[in-house]
N, C-alpha and C. Protein backbone atom coordinates (compact mmCIF):
# COMPACT_ATOMS: atom_id res chain seq x y z
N UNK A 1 119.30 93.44 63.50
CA UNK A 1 118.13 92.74 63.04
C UNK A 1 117.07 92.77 64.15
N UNK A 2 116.04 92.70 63.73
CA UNK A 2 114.71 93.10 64.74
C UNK A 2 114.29 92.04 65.36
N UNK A 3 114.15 91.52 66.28
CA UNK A 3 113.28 90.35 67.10
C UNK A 3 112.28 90.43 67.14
N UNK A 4 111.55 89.72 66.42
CA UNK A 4 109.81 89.85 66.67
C UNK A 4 109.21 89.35 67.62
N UNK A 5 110.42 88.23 68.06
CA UNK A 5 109.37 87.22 69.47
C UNK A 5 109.08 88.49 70.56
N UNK A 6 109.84 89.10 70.82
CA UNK A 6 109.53 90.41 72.04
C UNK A 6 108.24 90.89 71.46
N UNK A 7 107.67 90.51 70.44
CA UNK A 7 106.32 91.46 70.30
C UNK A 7 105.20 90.55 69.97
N UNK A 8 105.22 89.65 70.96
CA UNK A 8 104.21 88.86 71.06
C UNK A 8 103.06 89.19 71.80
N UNK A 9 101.80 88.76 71.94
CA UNK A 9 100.92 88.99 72.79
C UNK A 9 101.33 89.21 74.46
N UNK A 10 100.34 90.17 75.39
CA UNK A 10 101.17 89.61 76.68
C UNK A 10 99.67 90.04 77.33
N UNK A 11 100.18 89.05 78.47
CA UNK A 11 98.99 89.07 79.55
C UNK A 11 98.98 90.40 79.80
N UNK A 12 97.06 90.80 80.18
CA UNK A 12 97.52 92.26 80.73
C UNK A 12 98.36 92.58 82.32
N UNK A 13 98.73 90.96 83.15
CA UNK A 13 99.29 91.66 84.71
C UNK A 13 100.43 91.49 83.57
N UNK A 14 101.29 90.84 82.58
CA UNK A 14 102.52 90.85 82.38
C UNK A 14 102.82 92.24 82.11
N UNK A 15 101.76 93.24 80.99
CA UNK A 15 101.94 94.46 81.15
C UNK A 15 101.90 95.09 81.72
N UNK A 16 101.28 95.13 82.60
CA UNK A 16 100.98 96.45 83.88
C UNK A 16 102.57 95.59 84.52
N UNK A 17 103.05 94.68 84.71
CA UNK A 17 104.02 94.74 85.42
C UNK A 17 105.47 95.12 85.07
N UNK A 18 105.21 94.85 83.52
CA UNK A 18 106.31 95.71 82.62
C UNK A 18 106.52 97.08 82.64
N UNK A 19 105.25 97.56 82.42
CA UNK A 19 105.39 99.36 82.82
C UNK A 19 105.38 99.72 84.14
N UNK A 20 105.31 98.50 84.91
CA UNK A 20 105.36 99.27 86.74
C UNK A 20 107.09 99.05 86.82
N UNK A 21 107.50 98.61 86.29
CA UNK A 21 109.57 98.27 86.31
C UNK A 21 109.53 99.63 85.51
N UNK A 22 109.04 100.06 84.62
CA UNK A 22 109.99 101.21 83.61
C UNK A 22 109.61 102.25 84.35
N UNK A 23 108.15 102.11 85.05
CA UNK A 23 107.79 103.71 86.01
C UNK A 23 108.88 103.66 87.43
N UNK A 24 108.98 102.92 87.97
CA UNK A 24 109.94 102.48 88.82
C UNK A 24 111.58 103.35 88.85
N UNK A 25 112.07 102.77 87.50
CA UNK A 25 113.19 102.68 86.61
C UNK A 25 113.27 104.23 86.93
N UNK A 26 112.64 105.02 85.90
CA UNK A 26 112.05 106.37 85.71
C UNK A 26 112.80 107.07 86.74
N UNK A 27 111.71 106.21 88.00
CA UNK A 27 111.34 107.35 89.01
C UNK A 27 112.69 107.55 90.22
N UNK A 28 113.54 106.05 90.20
CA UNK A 28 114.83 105.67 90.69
C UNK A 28 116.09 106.97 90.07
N UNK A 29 115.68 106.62 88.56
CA UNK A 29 116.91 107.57 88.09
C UNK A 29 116.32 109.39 88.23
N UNK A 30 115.76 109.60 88.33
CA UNK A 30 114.80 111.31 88.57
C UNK A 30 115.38 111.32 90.14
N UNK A 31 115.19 110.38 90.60
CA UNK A 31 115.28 110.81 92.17
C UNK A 31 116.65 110.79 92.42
N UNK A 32 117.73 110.09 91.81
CA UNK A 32 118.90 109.96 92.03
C UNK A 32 120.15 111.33 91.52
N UNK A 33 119.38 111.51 89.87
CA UNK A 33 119.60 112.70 89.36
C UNK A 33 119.25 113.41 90.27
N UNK A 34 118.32 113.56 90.50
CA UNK A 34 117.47 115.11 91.65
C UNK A 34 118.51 115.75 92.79
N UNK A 35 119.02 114.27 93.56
CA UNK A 35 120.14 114.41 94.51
C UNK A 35 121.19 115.00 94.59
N UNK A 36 121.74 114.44 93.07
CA UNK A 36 123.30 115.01 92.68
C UNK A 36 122.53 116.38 92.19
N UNK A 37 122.13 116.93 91.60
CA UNK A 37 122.03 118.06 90.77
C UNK A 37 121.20 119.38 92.03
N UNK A 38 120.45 119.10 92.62
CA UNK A 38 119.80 120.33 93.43
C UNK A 38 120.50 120.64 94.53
N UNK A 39 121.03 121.72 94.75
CA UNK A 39 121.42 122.63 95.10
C UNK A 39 121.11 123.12 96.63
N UNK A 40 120.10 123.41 96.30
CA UNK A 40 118.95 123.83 97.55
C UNK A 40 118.42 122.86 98.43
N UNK A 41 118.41 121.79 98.46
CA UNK A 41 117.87 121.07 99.16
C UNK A 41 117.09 120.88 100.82
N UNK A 42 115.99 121.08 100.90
CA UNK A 42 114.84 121.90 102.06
C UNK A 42 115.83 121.15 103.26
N UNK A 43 116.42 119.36 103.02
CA UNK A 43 116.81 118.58 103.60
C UNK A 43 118.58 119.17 104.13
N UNK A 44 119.32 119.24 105.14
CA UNK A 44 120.38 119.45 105.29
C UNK A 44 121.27 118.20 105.20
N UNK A 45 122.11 117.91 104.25
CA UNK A 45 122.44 116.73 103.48
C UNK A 45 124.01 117.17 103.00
N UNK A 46 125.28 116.51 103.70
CA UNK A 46 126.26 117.14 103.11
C UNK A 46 126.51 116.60 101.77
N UNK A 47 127.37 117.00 100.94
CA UNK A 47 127.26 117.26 99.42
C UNK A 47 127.45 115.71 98.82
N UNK A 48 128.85 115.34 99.69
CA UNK A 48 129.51 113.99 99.45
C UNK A 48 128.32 113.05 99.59
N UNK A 49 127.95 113.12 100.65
CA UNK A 49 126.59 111.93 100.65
C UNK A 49 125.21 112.07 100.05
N UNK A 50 125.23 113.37 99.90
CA UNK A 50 124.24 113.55 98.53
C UNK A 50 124.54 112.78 97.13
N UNK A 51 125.80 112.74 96.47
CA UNK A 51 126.03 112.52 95.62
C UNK A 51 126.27 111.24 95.87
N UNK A 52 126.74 110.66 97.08
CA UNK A 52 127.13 109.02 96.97
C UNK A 52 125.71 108.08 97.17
N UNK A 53 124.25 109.15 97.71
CA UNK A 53 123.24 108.37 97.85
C UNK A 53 122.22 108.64 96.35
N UNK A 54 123.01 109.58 95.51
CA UNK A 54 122.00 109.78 94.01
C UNK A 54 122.88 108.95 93.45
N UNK A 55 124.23 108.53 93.56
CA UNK A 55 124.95 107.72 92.78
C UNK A 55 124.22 106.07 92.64
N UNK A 56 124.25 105.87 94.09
CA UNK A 56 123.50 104.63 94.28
C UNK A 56 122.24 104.30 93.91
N UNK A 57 121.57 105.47 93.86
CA UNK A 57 120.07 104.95 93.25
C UNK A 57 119.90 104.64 92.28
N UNK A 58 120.81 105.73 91.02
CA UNK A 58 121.33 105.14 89.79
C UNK A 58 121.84 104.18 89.32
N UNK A 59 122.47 103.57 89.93
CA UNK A 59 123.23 102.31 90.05
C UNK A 59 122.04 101.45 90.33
N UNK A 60 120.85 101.64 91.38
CA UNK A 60 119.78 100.48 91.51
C UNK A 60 118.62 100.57 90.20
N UNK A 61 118.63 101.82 90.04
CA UNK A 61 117.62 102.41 88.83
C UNK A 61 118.37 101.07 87.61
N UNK A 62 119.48 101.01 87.45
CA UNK A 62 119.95 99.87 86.39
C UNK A 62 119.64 98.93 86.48
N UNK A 63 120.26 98.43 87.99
CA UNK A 63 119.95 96.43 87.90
C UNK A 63 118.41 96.32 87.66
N UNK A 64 117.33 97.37 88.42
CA UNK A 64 116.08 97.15 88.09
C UNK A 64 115.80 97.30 86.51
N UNK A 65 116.47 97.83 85.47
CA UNK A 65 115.84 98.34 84.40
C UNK A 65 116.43 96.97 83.78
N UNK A 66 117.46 95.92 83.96
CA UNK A 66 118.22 95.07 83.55
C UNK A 66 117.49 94.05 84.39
N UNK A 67 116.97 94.54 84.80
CA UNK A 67 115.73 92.85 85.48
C UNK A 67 114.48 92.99 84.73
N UNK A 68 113.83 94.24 84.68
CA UNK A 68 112.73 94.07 83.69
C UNK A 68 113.10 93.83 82.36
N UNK A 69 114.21 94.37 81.61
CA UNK A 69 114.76 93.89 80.39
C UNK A 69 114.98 92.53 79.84
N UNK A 70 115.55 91.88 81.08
CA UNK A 70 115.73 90.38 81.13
C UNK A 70 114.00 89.81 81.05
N UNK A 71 113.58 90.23 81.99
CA UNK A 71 112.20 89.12 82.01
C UNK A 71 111.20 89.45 80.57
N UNK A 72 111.44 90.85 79.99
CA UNK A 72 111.15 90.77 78.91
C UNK A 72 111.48 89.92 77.73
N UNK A 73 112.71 89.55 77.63
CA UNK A 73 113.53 88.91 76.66
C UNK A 73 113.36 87.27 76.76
N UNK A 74 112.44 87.37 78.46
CA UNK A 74 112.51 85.69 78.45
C UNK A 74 110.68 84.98 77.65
């Protein structure tokens, strides 16, 4: 069933601060993906800690996307 209260009016800083969490969000999980997946990297970075520092960003890319989610819902 659909919630309409989430589609209430909103201040414009409440918006610009809503889409600055999802550009955020975005840009956390791109950069984290980016880590684990490229290959080449200009940076000399062994593999394990490549992947355990794109793991983690992903992991922060969440709680942030689950904090703007929340303050949406409130």
């Amino acid at each position: 069933m659909v919630n309409f209260k989430g589609f209430r009016q909103k201040s414009p800083q409440q918006r610009f601060l809503f889409i600055l969490g999802l550009v955020m969000f975005v840009f956390y999980m791109v950069l984290g993906i980016g880590l684990i997946a490229w290959t080449d990297m200009p940076v000399s970075i062994e593999r394990k800690y490549r992947i355990m520092l794109g793991c983690l960003l992903i992991v922060y890319a969440g709680i942030r996307f689950l904090r703007v989610f929340k303050q949406e819902n409130e």
